[in-house]
C-alpha atoms as a PDB file:
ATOM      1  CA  UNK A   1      90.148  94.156  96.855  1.00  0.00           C
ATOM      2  CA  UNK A   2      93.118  95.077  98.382  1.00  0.00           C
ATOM      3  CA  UNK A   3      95.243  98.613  96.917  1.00  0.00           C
ATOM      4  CA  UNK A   4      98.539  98.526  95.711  1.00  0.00           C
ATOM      5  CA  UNK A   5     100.528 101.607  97.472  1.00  0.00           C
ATOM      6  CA  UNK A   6     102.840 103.256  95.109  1.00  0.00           C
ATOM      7  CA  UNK A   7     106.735 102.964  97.047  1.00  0.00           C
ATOM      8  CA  UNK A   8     106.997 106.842  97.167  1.00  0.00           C
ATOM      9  CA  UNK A   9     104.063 106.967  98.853  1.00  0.00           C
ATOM     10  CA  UNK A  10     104.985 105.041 101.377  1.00  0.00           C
ATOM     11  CA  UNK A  11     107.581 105.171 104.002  1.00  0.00           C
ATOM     12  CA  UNK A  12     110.319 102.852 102.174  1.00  0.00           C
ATOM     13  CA  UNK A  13     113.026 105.145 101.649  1.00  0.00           C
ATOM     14  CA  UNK A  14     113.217 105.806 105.225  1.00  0.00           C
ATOM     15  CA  UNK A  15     112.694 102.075 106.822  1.00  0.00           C
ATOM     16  CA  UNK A  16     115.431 100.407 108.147  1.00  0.00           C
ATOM     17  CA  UNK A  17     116.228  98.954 104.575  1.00  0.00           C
ATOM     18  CA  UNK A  18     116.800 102.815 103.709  1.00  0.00           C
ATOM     19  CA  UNK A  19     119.109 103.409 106.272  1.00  0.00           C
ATOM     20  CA  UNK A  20     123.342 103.666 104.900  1.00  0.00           C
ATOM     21  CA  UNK A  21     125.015 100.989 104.672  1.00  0.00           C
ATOM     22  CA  UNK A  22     122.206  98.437 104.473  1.00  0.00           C
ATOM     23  CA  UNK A  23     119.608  97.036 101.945  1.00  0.00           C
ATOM     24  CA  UNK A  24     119.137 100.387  99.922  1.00  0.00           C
ATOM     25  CA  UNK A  25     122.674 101.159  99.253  1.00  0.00           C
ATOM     26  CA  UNK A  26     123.760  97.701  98.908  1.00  0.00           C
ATOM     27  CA  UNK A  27     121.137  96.781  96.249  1.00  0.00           C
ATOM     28  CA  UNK A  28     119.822  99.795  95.116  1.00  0.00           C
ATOM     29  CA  UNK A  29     123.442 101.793  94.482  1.00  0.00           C
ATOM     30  CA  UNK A  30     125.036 105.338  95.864  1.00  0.00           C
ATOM     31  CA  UNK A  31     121.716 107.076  94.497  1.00  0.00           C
ATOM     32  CA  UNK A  32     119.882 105.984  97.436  1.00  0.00           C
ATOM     33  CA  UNK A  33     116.685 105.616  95.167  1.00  0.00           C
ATOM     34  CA  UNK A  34     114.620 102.288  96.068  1.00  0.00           C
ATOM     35  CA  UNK A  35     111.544 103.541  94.483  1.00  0.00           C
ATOM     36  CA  UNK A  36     110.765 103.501  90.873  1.00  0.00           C
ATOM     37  CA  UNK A  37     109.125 105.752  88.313  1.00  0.00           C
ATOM     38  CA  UNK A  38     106.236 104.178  86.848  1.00  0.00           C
ATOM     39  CA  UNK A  39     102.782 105.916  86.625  1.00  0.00           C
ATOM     40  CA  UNK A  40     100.318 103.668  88.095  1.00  0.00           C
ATOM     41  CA  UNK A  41      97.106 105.574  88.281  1.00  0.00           C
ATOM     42  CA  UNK A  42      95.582 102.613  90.456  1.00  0.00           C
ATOM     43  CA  UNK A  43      96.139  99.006  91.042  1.00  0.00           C
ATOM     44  CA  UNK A  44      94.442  96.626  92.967  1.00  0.00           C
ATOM     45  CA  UNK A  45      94.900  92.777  94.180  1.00  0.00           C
ATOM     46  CA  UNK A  46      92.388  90.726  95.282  1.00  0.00           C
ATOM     47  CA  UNK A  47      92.914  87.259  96.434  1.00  0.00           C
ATOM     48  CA  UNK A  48      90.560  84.246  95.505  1.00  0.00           C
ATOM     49  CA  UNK A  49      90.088  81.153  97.321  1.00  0.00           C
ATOM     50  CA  UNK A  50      88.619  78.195  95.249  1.00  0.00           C
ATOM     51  CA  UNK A  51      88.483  75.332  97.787  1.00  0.00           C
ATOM     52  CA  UNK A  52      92.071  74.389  99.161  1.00  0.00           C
ATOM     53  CA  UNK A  53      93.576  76.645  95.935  1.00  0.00           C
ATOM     54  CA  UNK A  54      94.551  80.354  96.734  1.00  0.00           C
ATOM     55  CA  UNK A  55      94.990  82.428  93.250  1.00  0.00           C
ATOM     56  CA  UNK A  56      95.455  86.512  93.014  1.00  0.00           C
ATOM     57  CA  UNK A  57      93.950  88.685  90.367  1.00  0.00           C
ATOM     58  CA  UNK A  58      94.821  91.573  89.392  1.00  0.00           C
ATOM     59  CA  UNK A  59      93.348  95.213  88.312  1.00  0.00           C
ATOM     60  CA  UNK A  60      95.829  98.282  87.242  1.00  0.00           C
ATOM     61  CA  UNK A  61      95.509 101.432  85.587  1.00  0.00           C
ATOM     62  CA  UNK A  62      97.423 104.005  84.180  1.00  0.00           C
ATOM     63  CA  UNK A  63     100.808 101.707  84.674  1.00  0.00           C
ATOM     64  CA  UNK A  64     103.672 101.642  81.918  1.00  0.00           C
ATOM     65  CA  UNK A  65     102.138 100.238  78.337  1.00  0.00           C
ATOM     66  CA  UNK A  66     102.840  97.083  77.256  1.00  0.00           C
ATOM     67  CA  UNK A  67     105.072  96.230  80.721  1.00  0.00           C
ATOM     68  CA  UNK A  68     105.565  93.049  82.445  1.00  0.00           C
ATOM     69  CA  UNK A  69     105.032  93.030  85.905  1.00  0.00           C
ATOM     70  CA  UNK A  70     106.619  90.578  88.859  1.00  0.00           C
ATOM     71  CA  UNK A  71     104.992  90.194  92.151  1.00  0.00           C
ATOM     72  CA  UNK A  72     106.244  88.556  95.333  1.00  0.00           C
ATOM     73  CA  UNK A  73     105.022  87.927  98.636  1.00  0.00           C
ATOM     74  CA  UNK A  74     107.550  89.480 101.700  1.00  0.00           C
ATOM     75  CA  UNK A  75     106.386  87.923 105.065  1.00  0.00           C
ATOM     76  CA  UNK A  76     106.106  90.050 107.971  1.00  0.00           C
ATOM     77  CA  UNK A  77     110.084  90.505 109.032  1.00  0.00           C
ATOM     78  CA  UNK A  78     111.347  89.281 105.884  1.00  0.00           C
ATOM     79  CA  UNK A  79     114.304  90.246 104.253  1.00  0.00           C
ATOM     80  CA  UNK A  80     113.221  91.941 100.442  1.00  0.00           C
ATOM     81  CA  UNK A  81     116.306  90.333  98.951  1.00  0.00           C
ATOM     82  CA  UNK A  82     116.431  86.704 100.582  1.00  0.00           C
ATOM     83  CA  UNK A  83     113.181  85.933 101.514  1.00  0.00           C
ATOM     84  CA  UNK A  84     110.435  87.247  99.093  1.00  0.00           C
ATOM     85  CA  UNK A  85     108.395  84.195  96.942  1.00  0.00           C
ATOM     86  CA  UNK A  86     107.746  84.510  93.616  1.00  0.00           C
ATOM     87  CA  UNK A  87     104.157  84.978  92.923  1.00  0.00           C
ATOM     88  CA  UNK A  88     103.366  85.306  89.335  1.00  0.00           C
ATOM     89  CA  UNK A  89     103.541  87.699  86.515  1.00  0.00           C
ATOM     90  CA  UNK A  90     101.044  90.238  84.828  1.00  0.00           C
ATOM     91  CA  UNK A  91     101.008  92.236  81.330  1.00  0.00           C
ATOM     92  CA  UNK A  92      99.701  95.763  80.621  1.00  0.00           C
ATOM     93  CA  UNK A  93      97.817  96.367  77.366  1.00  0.00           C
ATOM     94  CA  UNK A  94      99.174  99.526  75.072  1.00  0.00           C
ATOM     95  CA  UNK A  95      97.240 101.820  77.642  1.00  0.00           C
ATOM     96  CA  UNK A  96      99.153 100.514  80.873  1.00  0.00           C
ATOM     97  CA  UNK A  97      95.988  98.790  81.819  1.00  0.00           C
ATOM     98  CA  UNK A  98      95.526  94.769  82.367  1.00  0.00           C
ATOM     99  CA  UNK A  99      91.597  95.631  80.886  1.00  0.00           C
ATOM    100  CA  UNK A 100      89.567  94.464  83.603  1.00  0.00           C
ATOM    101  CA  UNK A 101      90.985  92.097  86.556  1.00  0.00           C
ATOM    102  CA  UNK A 102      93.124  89.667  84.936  1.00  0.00           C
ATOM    103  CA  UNK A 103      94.721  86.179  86.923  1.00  0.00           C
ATOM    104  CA  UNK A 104      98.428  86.335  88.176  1.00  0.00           C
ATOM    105  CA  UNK A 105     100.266  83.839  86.470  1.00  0.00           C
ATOM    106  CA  UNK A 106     103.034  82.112  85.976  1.00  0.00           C
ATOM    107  CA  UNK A 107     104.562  82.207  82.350  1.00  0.00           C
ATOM    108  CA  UNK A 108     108.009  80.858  82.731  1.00  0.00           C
ATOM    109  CA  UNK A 109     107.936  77.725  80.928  1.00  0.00           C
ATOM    110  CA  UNK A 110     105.505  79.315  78.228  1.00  0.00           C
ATOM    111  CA  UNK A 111     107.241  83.047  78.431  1.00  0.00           C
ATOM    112  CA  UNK A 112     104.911  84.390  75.673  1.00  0.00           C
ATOM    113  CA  UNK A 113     102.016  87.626  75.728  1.00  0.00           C
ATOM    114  CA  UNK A 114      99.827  84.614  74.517  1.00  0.00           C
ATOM    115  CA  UNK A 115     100.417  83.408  77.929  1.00  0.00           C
ATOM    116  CA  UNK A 116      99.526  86.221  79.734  1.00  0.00           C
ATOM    117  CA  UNK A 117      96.915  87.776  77.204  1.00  0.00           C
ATOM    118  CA  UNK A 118      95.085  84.023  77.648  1.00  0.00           C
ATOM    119  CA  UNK A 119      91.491  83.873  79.448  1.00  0.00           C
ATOM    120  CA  UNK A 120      92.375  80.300  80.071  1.00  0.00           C
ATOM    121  CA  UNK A 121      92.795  78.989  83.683  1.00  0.00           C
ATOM    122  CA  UNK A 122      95.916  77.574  82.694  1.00  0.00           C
ATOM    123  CA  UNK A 123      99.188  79.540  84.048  1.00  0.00           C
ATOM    124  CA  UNK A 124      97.037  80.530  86.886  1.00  0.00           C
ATOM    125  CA  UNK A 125      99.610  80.538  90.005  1.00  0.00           C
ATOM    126  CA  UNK A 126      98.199  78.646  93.061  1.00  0.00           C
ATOM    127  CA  UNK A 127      99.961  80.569  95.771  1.00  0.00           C
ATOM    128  CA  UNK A 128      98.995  77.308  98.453  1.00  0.00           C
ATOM    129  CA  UNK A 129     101.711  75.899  96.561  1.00  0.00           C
ATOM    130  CA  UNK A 130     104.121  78.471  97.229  1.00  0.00           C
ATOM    131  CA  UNK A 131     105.564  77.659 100.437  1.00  0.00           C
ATOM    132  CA  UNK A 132     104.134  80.344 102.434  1.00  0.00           C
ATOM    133  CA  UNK A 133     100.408  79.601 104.398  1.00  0.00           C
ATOM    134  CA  UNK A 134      97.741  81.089 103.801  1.00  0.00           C
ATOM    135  CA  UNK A 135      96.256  83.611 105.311  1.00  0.00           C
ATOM    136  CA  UNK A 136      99.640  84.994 105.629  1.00  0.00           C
ATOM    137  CA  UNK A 137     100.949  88.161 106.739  1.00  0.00           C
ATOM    138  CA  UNK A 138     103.008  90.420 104.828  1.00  0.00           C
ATOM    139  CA  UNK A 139     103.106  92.217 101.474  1.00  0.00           C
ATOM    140  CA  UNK A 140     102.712  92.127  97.832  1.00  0.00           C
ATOM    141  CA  UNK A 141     106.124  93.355  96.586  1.00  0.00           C
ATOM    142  CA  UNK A 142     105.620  94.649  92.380  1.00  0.00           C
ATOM    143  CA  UNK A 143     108.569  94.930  90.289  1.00  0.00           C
ATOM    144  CA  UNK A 144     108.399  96.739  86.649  1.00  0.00           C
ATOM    145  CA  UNK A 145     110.304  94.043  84.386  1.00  0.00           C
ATOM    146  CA  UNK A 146     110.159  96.379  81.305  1.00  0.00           C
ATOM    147  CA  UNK A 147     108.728  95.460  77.920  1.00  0.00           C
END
């Protein structure tokens, strides 16, 4: 398993996408704040390999209730605006947990909680198919969508 970092824990604000004039302020407004406020208590990916298929699952606690969640993949020396890959999507139950590790998927033509609520393997994102090889390097990027 493999722990998400929380972005004020991390040195974000003061990367070279934090410095004026460049990714922060341009995308993130005069506030200078790239980091968000949710209250992840823990989170952790793990990748699975299934033959030549690559999924991700998913484990958080203590995150926003009832939130959808976006992840992307940012290579190593990517740009965070132009050249992260959609992953997949996860849901948080009432207590901001996913209840166990739950499959990243992909819900867009379905966009339904049945979708992401489903044990099924169906919806399950195949990240071989994402343009990226695997192993890569780089990070797991995860946005807060809201409810």
């Amino acid at each position: 398993w493999l722990e998400f970092v929380k972005c004020n824990d991390t040195f974000f604000p003061v990367s070279i996408y934090g410095s004026t004039g460049s990714y922060l302020t341009t995308y993130h407004g005069p506030s200078g704040v790239a980091c968000g406020g949710d209250p992840l208590t823990r989170g952790l990916f793990q990748p699975r390999t299934r033959g030549p298929r690559n999924f991700l699952k998913v484990a958080v606690t203590g995150a926003n209730p009832w939130n959808l969640y976006s992840i992307y993949f940012l290579p190593v020396g990517g740009d965070p605006v132009s050249d992260k890959v959609f992953v997949g999507e996860f849901m948080t139950d009432a207590a901001g947990d996913t209840g166990g590790s739950v499959w990243v998927k992909d819900c867009s033509s379905t966009f339904t909680p049945t979708c992401f609520t489903s044990t099924s393997r169906s919806g399950r994102v195949d990240m071989s198919r994402l343009g990226f090889t695997i192993p890569a390097s780089g990070q797991f990027l995860v946005y807060s969508r809201g409810i």
